[in-house]
C-alpha atoms as a PDB file:
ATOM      1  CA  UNK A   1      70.869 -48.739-109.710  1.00  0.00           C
ATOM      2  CA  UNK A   2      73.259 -47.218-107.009  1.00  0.00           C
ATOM      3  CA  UNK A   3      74.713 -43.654-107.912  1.00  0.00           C
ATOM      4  CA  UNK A   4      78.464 -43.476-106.676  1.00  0.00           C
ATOM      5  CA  UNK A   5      78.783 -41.892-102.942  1.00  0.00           C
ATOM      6  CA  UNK A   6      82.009 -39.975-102.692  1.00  0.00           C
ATOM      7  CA  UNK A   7      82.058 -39.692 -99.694  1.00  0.00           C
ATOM      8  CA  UNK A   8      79.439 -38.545 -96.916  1.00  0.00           C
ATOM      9  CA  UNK A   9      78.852 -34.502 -97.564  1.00  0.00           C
ATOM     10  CA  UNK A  10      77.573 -33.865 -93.833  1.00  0.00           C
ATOM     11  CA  UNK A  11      81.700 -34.582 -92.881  1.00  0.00           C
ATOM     12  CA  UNK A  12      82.633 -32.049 -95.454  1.00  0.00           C
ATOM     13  CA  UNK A  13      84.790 -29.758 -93.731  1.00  0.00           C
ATOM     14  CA  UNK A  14      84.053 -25.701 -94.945  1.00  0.00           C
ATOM     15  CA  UNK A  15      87.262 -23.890 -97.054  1.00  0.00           C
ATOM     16  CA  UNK A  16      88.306 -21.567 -94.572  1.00  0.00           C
ATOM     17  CA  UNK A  17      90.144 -19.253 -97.417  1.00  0.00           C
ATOM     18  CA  UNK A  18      93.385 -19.795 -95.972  1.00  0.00           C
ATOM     19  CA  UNK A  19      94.597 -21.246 -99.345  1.00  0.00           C
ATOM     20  CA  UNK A  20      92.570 -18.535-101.260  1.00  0.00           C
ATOM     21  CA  UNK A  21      94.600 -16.058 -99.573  1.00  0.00           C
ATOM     22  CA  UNK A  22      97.859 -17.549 -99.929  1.00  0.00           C
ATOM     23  CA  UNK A  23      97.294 -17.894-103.564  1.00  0.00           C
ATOM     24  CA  UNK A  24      96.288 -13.925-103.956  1.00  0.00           C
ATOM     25  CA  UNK A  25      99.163 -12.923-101.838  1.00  0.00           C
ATOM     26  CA  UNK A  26     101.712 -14.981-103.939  1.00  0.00           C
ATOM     27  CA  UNK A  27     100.054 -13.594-106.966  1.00  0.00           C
ATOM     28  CA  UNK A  28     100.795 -10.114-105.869  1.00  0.00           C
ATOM     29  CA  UNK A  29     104.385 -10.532-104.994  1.00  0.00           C
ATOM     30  CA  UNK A  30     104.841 -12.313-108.447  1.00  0.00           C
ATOM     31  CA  UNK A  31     103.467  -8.660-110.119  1.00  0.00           C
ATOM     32  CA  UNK A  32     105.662  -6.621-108.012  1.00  0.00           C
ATOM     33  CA  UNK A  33     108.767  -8.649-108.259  1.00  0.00           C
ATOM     34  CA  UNK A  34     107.862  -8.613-112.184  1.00  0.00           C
ATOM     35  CA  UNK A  35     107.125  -5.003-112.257  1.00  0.00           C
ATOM     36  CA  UNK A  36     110.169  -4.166-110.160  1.00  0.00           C
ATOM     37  CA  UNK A  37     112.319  -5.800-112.554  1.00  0.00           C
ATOM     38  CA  UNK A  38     111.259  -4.113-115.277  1.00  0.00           C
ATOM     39  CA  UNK A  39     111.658  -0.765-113.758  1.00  0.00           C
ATOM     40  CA  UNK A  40     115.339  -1.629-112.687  1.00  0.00           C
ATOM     41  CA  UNK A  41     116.255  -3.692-115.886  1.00  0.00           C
ATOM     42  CA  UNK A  42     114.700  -2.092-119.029  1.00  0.00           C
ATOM     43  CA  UNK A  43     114.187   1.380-118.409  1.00  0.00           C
ATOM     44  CA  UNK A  44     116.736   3.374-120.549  1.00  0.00           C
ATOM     45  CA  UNK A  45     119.681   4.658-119.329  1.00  0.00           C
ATOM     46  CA  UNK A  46     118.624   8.157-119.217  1.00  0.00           C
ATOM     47  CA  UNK A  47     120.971   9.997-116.581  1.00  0.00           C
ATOM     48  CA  UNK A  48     120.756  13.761-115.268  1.00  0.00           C
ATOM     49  CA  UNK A  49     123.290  15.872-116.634  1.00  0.00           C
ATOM     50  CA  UNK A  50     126.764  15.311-114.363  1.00  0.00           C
ATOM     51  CA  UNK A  51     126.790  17.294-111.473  1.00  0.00           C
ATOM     52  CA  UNK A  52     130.621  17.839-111.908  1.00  0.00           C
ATOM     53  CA  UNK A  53     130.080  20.737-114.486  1.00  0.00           C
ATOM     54  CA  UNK A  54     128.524  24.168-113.429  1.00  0.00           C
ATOM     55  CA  UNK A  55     125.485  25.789-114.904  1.00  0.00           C
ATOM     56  CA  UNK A  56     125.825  28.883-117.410  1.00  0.00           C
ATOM     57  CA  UNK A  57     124.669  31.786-115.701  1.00  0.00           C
ATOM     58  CA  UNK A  58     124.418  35.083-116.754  1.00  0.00           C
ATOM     59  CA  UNK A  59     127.878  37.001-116.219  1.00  0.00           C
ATOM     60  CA  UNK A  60     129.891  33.976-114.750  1.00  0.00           C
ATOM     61  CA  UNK A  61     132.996  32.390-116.665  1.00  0.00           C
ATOM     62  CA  UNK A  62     131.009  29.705-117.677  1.00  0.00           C
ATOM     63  CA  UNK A  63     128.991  31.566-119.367  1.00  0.00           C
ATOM     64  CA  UNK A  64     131.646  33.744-121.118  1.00  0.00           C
ATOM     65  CA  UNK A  65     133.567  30.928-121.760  1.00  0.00           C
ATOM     66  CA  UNK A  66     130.803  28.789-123.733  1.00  0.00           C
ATOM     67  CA  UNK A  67     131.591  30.732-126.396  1.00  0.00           C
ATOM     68  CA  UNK A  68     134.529  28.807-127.093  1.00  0.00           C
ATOM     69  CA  UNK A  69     133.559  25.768-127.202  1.00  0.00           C
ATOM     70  CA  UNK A  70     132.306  24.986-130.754  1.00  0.00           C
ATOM     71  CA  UNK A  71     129.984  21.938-131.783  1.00  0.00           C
ATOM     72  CA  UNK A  72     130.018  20.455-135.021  1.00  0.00           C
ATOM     73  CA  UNK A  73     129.964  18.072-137.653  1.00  0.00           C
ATOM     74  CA  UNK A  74     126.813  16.740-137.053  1.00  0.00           C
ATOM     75  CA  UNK A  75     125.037  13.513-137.345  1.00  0.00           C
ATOM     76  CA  UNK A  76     122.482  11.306-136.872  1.00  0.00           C
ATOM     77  CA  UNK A  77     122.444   7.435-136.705  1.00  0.00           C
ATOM     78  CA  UNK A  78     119.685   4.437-135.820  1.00  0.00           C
ATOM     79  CA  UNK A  79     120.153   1.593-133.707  1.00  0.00           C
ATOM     80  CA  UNK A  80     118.780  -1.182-132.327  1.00  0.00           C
ATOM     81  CA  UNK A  81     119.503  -1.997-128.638  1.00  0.00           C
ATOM     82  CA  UNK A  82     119.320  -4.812-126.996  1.00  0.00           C
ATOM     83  CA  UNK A  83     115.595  -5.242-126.365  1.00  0.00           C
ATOM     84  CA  UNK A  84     114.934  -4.399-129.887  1.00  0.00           C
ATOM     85  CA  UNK A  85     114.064  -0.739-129.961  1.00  0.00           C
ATOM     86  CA  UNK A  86     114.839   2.105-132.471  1.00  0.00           C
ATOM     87  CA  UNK A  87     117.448   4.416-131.052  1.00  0.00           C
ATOM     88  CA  UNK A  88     118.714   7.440-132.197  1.00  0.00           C
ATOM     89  CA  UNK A  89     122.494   8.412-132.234  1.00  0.00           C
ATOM     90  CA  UNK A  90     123.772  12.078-132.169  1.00  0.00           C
ATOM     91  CA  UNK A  91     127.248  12.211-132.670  1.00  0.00           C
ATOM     92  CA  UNK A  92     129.347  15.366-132.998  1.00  0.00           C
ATOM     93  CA  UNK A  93     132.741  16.952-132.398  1.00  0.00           C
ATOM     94  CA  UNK A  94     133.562  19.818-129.591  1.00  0.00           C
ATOM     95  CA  UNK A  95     135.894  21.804-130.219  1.00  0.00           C
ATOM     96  CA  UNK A  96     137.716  24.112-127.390  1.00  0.00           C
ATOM     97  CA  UNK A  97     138.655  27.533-128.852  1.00  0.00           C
ATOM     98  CA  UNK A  98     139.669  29.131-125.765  1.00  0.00           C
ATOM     99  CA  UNK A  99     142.556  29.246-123.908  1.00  0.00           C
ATOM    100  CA  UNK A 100     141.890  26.804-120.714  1.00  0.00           C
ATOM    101  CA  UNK A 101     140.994  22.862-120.315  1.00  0.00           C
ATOM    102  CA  UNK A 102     137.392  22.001-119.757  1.00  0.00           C
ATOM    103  CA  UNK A 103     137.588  18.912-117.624  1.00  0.00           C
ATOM    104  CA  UNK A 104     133.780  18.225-118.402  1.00  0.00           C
ATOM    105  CA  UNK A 105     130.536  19.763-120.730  1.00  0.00           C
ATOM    106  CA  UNK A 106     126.837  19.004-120.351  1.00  0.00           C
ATOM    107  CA  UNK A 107     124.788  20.292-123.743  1.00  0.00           C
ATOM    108  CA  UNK A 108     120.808  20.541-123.832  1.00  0.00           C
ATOM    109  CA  UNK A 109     119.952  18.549-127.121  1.00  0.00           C
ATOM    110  CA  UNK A 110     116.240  19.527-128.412  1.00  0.00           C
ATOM    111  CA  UNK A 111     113.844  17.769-131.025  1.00  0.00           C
ATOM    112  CA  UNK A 112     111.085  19.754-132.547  1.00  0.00           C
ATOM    113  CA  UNK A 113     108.109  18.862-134.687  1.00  0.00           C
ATOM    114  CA  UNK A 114     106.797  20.142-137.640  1.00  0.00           C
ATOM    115  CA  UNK A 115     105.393  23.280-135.603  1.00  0.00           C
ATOM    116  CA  UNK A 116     108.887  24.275-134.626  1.00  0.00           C
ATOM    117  CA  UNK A 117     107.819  22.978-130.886  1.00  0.00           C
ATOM    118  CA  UNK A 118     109.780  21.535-128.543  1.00  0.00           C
ATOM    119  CA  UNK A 119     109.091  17.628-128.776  1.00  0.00           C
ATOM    120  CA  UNK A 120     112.054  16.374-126.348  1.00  0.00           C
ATOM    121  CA  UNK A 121     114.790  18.169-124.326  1.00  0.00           C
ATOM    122  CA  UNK A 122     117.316  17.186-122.392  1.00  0.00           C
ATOM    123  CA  UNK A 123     120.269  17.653-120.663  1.00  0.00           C
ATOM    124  CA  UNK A 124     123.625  15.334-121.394  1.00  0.00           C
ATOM    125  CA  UNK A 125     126.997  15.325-121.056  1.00  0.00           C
ATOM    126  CA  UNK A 126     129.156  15.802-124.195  1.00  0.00           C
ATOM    127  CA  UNK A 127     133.050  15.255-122.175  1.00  0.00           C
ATOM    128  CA  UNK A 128     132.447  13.415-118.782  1.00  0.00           C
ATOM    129  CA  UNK A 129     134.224  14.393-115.973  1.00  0.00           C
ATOM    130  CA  UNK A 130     138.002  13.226-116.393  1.00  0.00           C
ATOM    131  CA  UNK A 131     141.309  14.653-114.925  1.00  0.00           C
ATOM    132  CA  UNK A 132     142.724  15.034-118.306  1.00  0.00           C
ATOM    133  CA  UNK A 133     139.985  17.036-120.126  1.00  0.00           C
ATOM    134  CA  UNK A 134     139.728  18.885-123.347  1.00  0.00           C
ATOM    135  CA  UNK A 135     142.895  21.043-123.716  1.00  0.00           C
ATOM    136  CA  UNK A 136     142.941  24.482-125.491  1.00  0.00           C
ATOM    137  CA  UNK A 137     143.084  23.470-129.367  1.00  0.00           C
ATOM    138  CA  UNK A 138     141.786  20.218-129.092  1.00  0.00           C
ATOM    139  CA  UNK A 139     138.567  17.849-130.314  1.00  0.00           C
ATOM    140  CA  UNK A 140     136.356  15.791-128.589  1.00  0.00           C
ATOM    141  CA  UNK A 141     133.856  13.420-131.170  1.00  0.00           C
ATOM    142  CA  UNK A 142     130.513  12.465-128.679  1.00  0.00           C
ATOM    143  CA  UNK A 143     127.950  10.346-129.230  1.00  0.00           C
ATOM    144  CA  UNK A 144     124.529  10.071-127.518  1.00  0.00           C
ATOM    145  CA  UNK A 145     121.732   7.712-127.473  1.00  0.00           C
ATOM    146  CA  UNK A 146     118.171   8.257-127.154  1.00  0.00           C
ATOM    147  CA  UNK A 147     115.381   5.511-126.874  1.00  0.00           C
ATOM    148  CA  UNK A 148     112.404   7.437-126.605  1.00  0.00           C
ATOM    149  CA  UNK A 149     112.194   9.885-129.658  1.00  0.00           C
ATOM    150  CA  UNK A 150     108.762  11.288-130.027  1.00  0.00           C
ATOM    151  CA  UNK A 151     107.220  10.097-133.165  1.00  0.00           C
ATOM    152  CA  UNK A 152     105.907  13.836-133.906  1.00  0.00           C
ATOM    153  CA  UNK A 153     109.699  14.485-134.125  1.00  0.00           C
ATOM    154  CA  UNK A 154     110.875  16.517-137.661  1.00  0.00           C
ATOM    155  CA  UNK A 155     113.644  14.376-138.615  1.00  0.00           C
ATOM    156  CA  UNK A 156     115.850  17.677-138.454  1.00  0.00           C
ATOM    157  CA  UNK A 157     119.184  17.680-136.797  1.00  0.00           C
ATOM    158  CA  UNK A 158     118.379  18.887-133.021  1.00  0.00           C
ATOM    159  CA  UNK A 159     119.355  21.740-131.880  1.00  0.00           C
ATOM    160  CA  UNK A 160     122.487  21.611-129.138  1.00  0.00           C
ATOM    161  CA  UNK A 161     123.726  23.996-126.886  1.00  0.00           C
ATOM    162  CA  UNK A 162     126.081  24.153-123.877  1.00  0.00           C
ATOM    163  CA  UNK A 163     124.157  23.777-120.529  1.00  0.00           C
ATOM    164  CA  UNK A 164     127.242  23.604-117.968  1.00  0.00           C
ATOM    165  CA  UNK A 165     130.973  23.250-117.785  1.00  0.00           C
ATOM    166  CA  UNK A 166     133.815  23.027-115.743  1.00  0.00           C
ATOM    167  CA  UNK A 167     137.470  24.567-116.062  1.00  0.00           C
ATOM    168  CA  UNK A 168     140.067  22.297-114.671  1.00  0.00           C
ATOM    169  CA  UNK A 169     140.857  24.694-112.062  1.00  0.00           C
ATOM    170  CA  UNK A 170     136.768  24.859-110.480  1.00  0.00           C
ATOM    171  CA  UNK A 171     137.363  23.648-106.816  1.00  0.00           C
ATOM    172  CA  UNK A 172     133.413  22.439-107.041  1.00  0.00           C
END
């Protein structure tokens, strides 16, 4: 009995790779396009602080004038975003005390642990930078998001304080 014959092997012609290689190289641009859009599309919308407000240093107007801007009311709410994570709300109210408009205020939120350690810090704005500002007497309520809560976290209120601010006559 005859066994098939596909075909005669000695006219085989060798792979040279060439489709091998094209099949890597698309591979790899499939990762990075796929990795690149998850950097720009999911990552959370952490920001720096706004540059518009200045830093409390020691002996500037800033710095006395912090003192007059009172935070308050506390409270803390979950979410779920969009992607289907736990987020955390702080809202609050700032009060301004003193006797001048604050056109914008960054405040340094902290989370601790059970230790009393620092577990997250960082820097937001409570008033964005707007013409109008928060005038002598008035209230601003706030709200900020955070995606990323250590789990070690306390479940105490964190601890805010004024980080920067701006008067709405600061030429900077």
């Amino acid at each position: 009995m005859d066994t098939p014959h596909f075909g005669d092997s000695s006219k085989a012609t060798p792979d040279t790779g060439s489709g091998t290689v094209r099949k890597v190289v698309l591979s790899l641009v499939v990762v990075f396009a796929g990795v690149g859009a998850y950097f720009f599309l999911f990552q959370s919308p952490r920001r720096p602080a706004a540059k518009a407000t200045v830093p409390l240093t020691a002996g500037s107007p800033e710095q006395a004038y912090a003192a007059n801007l009172r935070l308050g009311n506390f409270a803390m709410k979950q979410a779920e975003n969009f992607l289907n994570q736990e987020v955390k709300i702080l809202e609050g109210d700032l009060l301004n005390a003193g006797g001048s408009t604050v056109v914008a205020v960054d405040a340094t939120v902290e989370f601790r642990d059970s230790l009393d350690q620092i577990t997250l810090s960082e820097t937001r704005p409570l008033l964005p930078p707007s013409p109008a500002g928060l005038a002598p007497g008035k209230v601003a309520h706030f709200e900020i998001s955070f995606d990323h809560v250590p789990i070690s976290w306390n479940y105490q209120m964190p601890k805010v304080t004024i980080a920067g601010l701006k008067f709405s006559d600061n030429k900077k």
